[in-house]
PDB file of N, CA and C in Angstrom:
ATOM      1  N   UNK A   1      19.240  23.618 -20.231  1.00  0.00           N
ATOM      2  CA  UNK A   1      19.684  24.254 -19.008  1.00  0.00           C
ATOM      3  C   UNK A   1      20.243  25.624 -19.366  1.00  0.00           C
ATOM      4  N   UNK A   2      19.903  26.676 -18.695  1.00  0.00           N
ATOM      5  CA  UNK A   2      20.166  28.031 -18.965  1.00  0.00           C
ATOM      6  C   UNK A   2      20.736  28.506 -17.257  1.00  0.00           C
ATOM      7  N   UNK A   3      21.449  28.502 -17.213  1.00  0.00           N
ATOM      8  CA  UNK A   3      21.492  29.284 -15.368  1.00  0.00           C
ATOM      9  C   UNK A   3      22.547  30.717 -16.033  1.00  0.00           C
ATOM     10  N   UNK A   4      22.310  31.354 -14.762  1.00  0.00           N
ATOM     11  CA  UNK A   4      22.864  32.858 -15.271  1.00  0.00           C
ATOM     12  C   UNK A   4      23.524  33.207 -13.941  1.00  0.00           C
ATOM     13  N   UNK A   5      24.989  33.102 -13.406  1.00  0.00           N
ATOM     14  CA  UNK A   5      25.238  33.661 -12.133  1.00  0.00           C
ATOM     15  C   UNK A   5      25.108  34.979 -12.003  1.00  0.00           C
ATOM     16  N   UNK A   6      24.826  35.409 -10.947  1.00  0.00           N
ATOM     17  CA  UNK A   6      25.346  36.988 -11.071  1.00  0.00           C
ATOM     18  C   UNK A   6      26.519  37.272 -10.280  1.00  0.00           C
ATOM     19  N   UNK A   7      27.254  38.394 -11.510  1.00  0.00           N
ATOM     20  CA  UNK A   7      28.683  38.215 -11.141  1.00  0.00           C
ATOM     21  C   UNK A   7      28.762  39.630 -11.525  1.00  0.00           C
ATOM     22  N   UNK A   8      30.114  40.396 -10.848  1.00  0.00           N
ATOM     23  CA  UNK A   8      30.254  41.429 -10.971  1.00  0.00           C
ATOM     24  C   UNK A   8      30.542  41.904 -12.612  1.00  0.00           C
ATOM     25  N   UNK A   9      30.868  43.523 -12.654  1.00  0.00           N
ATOM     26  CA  UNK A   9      30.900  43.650 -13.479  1.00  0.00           C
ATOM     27  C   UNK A   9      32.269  43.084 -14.430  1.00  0.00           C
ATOM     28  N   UNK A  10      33.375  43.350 -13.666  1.00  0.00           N
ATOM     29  CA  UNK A  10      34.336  42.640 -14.269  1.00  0.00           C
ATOM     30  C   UNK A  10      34.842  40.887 -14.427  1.00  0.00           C
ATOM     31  N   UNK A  11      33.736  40.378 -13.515  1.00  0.00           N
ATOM     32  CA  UNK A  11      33.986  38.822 -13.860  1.00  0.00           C
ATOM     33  C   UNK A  11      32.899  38.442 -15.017  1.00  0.00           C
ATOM     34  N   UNK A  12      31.758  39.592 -14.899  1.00  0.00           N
ATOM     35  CA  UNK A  12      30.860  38.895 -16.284  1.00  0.00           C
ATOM     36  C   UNK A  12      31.526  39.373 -17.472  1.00  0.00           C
ATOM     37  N   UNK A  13      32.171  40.480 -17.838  1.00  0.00           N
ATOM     38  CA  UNK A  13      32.835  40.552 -18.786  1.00  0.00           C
ATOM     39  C   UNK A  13      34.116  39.055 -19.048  1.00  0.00           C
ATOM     40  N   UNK A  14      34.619  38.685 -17.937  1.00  0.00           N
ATOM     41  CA  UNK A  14      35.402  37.659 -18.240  1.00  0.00           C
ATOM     42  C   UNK A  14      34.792  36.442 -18.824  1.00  0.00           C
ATOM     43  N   UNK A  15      34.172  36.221 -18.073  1.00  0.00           N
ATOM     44  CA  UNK A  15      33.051  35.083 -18.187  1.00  0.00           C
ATOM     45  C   UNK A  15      32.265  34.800 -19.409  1.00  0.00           C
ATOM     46  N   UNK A  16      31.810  35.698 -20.303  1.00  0.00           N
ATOM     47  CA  UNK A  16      31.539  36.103 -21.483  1.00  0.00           C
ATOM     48  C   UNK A  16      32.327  35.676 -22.983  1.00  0.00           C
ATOM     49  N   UNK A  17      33.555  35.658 -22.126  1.00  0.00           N
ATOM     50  CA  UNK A  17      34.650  35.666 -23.420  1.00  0.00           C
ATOM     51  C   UNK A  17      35.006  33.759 -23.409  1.00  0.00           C
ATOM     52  N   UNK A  18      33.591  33.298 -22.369  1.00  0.00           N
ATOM     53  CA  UNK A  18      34.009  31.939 -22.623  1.00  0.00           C
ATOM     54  C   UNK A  18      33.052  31.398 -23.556  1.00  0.00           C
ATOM     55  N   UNK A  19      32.963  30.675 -24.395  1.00  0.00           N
ATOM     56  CA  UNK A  19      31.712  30.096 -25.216  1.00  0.00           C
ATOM     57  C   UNK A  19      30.381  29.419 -24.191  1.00  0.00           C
ATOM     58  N   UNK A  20      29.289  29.783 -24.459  1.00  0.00           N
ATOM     59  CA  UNK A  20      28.302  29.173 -23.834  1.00  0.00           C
ATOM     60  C   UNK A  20      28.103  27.580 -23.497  1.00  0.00           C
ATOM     61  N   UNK A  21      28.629  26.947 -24.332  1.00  0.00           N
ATOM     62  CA  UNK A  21      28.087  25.450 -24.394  1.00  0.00           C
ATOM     63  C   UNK A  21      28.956  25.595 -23.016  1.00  0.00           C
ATOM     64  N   UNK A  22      30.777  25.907 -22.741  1.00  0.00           N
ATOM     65  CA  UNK A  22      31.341  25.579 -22.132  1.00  0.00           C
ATOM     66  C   UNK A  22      31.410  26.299 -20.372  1.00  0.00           C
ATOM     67  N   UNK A  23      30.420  27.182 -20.488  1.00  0.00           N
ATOM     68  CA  UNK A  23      30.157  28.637 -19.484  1.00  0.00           C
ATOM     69  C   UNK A  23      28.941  27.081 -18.252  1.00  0.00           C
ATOM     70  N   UNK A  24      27.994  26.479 -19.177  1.00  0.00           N
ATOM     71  CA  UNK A  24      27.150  25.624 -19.022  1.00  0.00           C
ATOM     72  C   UNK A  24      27.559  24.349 -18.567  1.00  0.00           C
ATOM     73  N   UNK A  25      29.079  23.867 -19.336  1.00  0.00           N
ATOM     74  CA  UNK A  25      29.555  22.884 -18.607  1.00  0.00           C
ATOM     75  C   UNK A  25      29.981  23.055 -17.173  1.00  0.00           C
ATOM     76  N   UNK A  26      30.929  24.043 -17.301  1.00  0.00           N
ATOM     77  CA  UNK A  26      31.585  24.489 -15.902  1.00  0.00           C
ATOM     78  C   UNK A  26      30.345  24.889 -14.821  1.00  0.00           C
ATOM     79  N   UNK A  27      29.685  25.795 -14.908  1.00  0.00           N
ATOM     80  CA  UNK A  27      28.461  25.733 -13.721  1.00  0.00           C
ATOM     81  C   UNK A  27      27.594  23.623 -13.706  1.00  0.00           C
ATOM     82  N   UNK A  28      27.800  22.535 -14.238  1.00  0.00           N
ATOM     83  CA  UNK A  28      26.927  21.704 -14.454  1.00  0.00           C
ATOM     84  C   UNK A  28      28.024  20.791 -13.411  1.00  0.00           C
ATOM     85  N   UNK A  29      29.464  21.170 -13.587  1.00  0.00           N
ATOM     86  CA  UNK A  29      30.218  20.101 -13.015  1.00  0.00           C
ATOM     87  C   UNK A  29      31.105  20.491 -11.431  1.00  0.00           C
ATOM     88  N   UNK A  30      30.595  21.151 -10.736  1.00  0.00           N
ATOM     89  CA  UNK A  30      31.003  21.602  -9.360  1.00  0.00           C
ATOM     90  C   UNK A  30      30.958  20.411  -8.341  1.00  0.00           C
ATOM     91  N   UNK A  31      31.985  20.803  -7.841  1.00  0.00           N
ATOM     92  CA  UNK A  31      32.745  20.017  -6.789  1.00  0.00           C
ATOM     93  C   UNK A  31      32.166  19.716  -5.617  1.00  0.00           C
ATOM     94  N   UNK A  32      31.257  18.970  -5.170  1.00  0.00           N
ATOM     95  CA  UNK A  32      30.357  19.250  -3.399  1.00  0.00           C
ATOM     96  C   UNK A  32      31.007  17.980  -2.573  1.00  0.00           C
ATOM     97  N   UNK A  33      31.351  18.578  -1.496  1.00  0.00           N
ATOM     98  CA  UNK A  33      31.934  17.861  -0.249  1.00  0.00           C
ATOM     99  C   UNK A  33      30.847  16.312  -0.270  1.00  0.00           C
ATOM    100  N   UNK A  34      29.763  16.660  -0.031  1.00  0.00           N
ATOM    101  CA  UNK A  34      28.777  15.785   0.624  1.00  0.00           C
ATOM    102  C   UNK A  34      28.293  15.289  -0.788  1.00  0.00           C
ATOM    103  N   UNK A  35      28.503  15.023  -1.985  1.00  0.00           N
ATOM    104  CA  UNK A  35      27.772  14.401  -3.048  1.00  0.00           C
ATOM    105  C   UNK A  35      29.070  13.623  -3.698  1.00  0.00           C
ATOM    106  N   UNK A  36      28.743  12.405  -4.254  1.00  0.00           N
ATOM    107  CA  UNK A  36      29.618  11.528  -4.782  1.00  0.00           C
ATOM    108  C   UNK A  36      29.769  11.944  -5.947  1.00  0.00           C
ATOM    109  N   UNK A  37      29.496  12.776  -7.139  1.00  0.00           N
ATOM    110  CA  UNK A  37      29.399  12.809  -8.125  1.00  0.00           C
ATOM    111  C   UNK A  37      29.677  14.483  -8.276  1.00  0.00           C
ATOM    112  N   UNK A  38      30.158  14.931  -9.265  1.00  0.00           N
ATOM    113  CA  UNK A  38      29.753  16.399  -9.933  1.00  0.00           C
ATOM    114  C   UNK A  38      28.474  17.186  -9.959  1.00  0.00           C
ATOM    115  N   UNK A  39      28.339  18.546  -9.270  1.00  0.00           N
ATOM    116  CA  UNK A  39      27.095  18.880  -9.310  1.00  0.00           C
ATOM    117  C   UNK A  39      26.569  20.010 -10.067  1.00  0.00           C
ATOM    118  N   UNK A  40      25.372  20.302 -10.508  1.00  0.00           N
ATOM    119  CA  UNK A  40      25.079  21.637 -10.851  1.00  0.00           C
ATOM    120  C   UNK A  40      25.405  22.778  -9.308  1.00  0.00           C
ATOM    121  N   UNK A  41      25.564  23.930  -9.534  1.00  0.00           N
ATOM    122  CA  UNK A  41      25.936  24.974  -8.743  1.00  0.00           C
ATOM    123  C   UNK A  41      24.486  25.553  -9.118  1.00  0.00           C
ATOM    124  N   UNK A  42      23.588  26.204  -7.911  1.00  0.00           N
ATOM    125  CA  UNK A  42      22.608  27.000  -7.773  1.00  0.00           C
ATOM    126  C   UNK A  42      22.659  27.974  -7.370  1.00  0.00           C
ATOM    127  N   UNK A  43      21.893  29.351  -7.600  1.00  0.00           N
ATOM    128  CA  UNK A  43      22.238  30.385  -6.620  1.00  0.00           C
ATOM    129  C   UNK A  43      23.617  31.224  -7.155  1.00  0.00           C
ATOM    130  N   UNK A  44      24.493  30.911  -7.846  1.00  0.00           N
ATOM    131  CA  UNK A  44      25.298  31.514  -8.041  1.00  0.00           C
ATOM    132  C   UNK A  44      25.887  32.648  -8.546  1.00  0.00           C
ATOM    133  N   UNK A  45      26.722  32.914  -7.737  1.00  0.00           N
ATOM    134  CA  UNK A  45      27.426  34.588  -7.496  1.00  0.00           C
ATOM    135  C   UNK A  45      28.960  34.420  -7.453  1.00  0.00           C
ATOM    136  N   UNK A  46      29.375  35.262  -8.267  1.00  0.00           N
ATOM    137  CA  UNK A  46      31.199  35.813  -8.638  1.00  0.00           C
ATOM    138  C   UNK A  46      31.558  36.876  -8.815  1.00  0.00           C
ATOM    139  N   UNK A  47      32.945  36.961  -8.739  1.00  0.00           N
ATOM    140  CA  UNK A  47      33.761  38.154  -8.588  1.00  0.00           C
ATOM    141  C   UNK A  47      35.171  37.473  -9.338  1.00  0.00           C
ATOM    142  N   UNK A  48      35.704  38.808  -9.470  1.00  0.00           N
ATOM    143  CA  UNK A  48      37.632  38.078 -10.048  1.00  0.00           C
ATOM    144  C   UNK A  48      37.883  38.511  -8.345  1.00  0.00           C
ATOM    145  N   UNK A  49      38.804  37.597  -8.278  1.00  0.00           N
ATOM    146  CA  UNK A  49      40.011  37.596  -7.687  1.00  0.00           C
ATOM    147  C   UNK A  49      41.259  38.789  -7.833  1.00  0.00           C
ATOM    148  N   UNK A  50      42.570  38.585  -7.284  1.00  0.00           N
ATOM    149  CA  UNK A  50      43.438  39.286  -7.710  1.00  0.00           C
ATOM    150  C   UNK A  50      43.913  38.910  -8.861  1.00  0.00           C
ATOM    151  N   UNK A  51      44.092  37.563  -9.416  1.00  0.00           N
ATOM    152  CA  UNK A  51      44.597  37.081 -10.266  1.00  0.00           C
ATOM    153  C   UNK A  51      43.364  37.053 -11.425  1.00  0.00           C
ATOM    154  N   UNK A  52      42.699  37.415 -11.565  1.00  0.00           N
ATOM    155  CA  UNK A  52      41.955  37.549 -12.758  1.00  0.00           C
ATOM    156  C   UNK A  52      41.297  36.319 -12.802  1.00  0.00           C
ATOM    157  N   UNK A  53      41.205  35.449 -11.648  1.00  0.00           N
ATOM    158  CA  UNK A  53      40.302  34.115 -11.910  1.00  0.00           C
ATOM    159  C   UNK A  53      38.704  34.476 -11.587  1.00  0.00           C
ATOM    160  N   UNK A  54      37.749  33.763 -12.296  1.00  0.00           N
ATOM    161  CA  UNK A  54      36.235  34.098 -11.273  1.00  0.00           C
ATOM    162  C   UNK A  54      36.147  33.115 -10.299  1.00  0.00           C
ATOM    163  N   UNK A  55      35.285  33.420  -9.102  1.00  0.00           N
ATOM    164  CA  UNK A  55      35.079  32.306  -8.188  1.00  0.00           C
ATOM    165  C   UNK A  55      33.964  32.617  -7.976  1.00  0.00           C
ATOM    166  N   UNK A  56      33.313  31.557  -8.266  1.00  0.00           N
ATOM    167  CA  UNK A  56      31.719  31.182  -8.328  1.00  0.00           C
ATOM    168  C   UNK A  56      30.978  30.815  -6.801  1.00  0.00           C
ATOM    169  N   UNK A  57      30.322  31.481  -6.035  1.00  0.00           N
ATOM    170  CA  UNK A  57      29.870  30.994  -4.594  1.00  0.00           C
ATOM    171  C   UNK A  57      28.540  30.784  -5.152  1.00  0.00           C
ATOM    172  N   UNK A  58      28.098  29.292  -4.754  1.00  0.00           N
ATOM    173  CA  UNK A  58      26.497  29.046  -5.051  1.00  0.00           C
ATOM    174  C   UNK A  58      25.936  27.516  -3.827  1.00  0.00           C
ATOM    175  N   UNK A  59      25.018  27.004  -4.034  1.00  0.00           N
ATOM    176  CA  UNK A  59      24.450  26.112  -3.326  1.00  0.00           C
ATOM    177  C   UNK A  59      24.623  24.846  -4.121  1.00  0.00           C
ATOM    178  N   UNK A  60      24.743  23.349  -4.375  1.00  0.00           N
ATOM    179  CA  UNK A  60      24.571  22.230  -4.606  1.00  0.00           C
ATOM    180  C   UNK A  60      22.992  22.057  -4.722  1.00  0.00           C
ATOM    181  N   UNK A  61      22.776  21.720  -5.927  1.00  0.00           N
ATOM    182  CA  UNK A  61      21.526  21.654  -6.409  1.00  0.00           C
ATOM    183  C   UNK A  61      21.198  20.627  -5.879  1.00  0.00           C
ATOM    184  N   UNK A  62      22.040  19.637  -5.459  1.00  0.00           N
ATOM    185  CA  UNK A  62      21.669  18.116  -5.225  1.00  0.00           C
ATOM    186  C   UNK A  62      20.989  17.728  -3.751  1.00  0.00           C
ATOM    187  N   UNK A  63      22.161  18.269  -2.741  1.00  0.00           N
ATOM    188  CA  UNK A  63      22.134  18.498  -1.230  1.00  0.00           C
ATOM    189  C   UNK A  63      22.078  20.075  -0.574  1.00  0.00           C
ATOM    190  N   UNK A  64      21.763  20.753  -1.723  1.00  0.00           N
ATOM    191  CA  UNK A  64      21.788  22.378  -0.743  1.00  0.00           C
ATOM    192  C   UNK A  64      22.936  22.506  -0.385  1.00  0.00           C
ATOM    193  N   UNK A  65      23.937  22.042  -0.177  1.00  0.00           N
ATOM    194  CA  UNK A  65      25.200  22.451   0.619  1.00  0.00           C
ATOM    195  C   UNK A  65      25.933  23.826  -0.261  1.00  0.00           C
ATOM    196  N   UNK A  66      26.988  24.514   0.546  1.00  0.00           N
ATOM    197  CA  UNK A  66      27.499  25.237   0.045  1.00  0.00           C
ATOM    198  C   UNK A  66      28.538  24.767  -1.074  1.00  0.00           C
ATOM    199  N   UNK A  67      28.934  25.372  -1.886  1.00  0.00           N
ATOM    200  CA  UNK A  67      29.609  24.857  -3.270  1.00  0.00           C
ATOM    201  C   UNK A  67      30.546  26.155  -3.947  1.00  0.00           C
ATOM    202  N   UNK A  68      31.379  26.172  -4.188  1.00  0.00           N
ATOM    203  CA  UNK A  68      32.313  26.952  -4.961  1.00  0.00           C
ATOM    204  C   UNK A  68      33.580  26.544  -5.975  1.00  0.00           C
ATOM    205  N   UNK A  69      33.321  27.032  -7.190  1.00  0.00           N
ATOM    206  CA  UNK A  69      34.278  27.014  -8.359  1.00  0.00           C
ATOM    207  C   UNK A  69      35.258  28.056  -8.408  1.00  0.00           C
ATOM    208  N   UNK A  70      36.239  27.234  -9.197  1.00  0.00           N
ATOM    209  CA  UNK A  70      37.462  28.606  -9.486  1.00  0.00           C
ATOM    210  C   UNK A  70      37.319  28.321 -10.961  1.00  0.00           C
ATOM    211  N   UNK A  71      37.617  29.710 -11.745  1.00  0.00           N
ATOM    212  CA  UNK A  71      37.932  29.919 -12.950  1.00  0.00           C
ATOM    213  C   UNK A  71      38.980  29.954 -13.424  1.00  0.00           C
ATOM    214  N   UNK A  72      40.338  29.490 -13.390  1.00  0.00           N
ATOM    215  CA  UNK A  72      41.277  30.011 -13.801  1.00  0.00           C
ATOM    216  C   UNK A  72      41.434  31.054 -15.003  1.00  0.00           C
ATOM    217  N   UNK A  73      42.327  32.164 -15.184  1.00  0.00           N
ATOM    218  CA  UNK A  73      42.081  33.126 -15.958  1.00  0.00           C
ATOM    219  C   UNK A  73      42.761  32.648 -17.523  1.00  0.00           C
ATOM    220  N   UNK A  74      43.402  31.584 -17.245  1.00  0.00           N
ATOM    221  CA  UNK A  74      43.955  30.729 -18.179  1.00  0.00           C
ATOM    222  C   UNK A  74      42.944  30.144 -19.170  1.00  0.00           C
ATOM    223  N   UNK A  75      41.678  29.622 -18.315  1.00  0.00           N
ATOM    224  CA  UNK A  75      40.967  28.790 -18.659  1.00  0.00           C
ATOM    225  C   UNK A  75      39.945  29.134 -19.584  1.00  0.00           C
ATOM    226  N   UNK A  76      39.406  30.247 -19.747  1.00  0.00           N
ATOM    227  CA  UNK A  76      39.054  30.586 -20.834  1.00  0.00           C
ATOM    228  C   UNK A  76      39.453  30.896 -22.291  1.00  0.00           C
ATOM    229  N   UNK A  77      41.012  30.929 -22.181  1.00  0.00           N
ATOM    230  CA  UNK A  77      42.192  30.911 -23.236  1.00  0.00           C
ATOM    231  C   UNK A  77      42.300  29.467 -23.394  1.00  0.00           C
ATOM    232  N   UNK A  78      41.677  28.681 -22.605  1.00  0.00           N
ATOM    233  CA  UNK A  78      42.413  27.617 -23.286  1.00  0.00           C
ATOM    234  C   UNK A  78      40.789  26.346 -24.004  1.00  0.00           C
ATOM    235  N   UNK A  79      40.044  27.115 -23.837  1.00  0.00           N
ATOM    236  CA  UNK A  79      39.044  25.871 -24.134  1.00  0.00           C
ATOM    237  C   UNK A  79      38.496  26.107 -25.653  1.00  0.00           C
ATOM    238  N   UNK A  80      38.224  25.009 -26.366  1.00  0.00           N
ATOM    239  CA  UNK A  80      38.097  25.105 -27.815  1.00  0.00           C
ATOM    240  C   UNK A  80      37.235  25.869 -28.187  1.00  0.00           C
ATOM    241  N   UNK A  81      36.809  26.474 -29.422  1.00  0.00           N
ATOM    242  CA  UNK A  81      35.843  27.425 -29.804  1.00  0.00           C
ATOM    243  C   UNK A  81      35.483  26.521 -31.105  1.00  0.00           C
TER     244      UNK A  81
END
């Protein structure tokens, strides 16, 4: 699985500074109203916030529905390398 959001310029620089395996987890495990389970995110597009988080707007691969992640700006400081 390779997906690539497109994200501005300053959230792909953030986004970057996360390791791939884990860039891959986080787009694989999104949150959808209408699906019982964790979903891949499709379609997806980000920006930072004020707080330096990314927020990911994309579709549910599963049901099409709309779907969105937060990044915390923490969260790339904190995941193993």
């Amino acid at each position: 699985m390779h997906i690539t959001p497109r994200l501005t310029a300053a959230a792909e620089q953030r986004w970057l500074q996360i390791p791939e395996q884990f860039r891959e987890r986080i787009l694989s495990k999104v949150y959808c109203r209408k699906c019982p389970t964790p979903v891949l995110i499709t379609e997806a597009e980000g920006k930072l916030d004020g707080h330096g988080d990314i927020i990911l707007h994309g579709r549910c691969a599963d049901c099409g529905g709309r779907v969105c992640r937060l990044i915390e700006a923490g969260e790339a400081g904190d995941i193993p390398t």
